[in-house]
C-alpha atoms as a PDB file:
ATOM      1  CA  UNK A   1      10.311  15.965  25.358  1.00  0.00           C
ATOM      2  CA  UNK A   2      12.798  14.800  23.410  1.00  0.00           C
ATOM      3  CA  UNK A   3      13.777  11.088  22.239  1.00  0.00           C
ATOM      4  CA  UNK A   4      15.525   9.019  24.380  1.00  0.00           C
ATOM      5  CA  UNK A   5      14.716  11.180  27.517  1.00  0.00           C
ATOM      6  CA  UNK A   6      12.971   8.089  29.082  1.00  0.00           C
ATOM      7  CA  UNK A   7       9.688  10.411  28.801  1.00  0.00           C
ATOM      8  CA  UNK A   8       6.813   8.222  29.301  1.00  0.00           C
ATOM      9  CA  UNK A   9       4.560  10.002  27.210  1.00  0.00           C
ATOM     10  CA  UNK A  10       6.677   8.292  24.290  1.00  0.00           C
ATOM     11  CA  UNK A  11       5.036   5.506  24.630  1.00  0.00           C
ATOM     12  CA  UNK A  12       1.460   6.673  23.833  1.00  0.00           C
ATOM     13  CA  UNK A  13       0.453   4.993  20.707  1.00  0.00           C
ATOM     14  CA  UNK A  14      -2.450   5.774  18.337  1.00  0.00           C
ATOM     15  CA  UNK A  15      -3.174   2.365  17.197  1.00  0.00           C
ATOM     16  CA  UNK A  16      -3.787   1.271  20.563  1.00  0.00           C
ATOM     17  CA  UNK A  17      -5.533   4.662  21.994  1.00  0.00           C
ATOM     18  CA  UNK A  18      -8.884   3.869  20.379  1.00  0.00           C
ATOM     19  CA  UNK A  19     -11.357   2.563  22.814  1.00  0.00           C
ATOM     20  CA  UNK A  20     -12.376  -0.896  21.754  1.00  0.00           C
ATOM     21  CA  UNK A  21      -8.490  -1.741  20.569  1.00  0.00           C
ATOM     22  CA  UNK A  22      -7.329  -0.168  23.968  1.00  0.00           C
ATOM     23  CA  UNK A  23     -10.315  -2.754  25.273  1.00  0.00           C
ATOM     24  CA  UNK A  24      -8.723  -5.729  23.445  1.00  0.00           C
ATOM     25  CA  UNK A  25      -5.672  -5.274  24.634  1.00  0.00           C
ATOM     26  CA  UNK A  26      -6.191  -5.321  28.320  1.00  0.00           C
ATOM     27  CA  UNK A  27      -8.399  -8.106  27.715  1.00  0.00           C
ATOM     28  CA  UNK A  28      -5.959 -10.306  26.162  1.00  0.00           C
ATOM     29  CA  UNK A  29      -2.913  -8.910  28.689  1.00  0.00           C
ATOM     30  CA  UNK A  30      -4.901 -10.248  31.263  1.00  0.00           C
ATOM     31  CA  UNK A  31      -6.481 -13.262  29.756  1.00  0.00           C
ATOM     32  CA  UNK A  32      -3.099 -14.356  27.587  1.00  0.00           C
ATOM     33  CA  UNK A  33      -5.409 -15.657  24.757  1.00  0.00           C
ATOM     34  CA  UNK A  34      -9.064 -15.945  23.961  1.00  0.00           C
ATOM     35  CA  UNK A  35     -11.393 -16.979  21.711  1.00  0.00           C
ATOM     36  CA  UNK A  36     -12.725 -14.397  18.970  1.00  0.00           C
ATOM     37  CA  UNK A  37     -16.344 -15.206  20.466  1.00  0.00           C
ATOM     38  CA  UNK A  38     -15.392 -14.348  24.239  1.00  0.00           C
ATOM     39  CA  UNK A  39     -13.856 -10.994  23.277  1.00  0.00           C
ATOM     40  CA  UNK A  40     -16.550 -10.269  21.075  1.00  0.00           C
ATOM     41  CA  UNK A  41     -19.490 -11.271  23.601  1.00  0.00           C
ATOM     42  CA  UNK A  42     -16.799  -9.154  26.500  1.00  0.00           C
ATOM     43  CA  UNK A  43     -16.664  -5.924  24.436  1.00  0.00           C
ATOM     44  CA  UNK A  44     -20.661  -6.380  22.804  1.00  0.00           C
ATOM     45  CA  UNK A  45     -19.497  -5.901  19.364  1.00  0.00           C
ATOM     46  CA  UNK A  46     -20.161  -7.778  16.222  1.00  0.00           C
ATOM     47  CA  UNK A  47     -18.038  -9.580  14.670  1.00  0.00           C
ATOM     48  CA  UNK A  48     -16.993  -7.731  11.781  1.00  0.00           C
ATOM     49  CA  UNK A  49     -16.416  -4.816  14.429  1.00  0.00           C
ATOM     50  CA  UNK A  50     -14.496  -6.898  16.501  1.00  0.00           C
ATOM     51  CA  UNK A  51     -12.541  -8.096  12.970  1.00  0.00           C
ATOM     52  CA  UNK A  52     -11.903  -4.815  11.869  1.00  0.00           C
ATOM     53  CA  UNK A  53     -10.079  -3.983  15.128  1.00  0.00           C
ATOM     54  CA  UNK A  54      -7.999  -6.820  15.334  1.00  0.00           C
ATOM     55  CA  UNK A  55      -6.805  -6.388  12.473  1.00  0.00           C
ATOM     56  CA  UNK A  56      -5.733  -3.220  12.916  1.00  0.00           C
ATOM     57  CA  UNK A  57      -3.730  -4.884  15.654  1.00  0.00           C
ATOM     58  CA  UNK A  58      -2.436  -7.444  13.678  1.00  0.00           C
ATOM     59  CA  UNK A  59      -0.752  -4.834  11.237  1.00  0.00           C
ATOM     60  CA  UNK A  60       0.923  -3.082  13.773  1.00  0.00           C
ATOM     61  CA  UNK A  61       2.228  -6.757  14.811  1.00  0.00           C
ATOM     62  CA  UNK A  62       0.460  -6.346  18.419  1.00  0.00           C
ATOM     63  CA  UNK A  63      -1.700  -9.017  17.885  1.00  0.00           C
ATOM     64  CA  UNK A  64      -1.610 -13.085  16.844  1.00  0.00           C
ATOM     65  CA  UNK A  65      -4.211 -15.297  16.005  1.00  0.00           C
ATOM     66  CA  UNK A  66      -4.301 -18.975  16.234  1.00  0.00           C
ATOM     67  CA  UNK A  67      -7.589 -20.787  14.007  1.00  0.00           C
ATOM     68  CA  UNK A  68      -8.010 -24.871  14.951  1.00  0.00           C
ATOM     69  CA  UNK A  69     -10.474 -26.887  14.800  1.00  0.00           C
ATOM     70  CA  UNK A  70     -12.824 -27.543  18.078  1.00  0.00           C
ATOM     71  CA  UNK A  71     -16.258 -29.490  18.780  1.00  0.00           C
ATOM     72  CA  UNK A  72     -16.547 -28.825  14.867  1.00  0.00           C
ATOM     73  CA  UNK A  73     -16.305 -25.673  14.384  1.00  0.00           C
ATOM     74  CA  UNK A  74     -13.798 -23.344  13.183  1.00  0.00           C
ATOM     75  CA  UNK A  75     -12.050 -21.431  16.513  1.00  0.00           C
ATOM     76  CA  UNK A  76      -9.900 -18.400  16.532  1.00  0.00           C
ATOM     77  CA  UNK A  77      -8.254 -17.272  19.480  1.00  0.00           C
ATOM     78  CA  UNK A  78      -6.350 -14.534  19.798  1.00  0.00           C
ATOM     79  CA  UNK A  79      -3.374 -12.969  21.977  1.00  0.00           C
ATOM     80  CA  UNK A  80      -0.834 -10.056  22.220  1.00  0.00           C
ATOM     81  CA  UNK A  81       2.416 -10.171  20.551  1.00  0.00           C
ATOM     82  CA  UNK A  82       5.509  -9.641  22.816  1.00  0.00           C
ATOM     83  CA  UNK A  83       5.603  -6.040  20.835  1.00  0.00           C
ATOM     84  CA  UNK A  84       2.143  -5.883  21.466  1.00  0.00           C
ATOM     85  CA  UNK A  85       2.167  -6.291  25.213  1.00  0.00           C
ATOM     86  CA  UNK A  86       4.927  -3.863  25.411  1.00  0.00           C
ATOM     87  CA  UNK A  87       3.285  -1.281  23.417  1.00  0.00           C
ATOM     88  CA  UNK A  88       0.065  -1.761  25.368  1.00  0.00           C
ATOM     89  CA  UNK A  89       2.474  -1.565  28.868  1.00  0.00           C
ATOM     90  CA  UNK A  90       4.181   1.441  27.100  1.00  0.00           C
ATOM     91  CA  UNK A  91       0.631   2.976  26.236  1.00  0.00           C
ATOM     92  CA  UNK A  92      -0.786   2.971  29.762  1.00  0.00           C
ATOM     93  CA  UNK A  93       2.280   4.355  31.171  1.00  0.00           C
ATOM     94  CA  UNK A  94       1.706   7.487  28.769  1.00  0.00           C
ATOM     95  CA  UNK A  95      -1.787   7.738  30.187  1.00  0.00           C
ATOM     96  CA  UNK A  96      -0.792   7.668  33.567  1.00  0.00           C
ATOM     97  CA  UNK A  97       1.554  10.529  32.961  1.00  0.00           C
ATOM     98  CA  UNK A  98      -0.846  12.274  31.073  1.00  0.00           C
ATOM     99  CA  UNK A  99      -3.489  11.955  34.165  1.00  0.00           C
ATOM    100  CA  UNK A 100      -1.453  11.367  37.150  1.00  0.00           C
ATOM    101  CA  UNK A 101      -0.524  14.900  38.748  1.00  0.00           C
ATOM    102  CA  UNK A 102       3.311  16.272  38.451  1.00  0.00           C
ATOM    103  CA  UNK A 103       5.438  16.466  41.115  1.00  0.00           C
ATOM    104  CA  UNK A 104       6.006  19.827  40.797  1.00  0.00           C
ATOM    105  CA  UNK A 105       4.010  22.489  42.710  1.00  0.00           C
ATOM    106  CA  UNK A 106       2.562  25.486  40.877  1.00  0.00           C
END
């Protein structure tokens, strides 16, 4: 397994692995961007949970957040980066190696 071999298990990343960050990610691949509360009330975990995981995110530069104003109240919504959706693409290809079965016969 050696770099530059095209081996997908490369990709597998540790930041992204654990559950509720590997749960934020697919969220916001599919949804593009969301609002802190919708992920949070998606995922049932508080907020400072859901904080503490996005910001792991957002030091690995996988994740962006946007804050405006709306219907007076302070709004964050969040989204993957374009590192961040290719590390998340890159991560479930390393899981589907990982699980999927070889093509060579025993």
């Amino acid at each position: 397994m050696s770099a530059g071999n095209g081996d997908p298990l490369e990709g597998f990343d540790t930041t992204i692995h654990a559950p509720h960050r590997l749960r934020i990610c697919a969220l916001l691949e599919a949804a593009g961007e969301a609002e802190f509360g919708l992920v949070q009330k998606n995922l049932a975990l508080s907020a400072s949970a859901l904080s503490k995981h996005v910001t792991v995110l957002m030091d690995a530069g996988y994740v962006d957040q946007r804050k405006a104003v709306r219907d007076t109240r302070r709004r964050v919504w969040l989204r993957l980066t374009r590192e961040g959706r290719a590390a998340y693409q890159g991560h479930l290809a390393a899981l589907r190696a990982i699980v999927e079965p070889s093509d060579q016969t025993p």
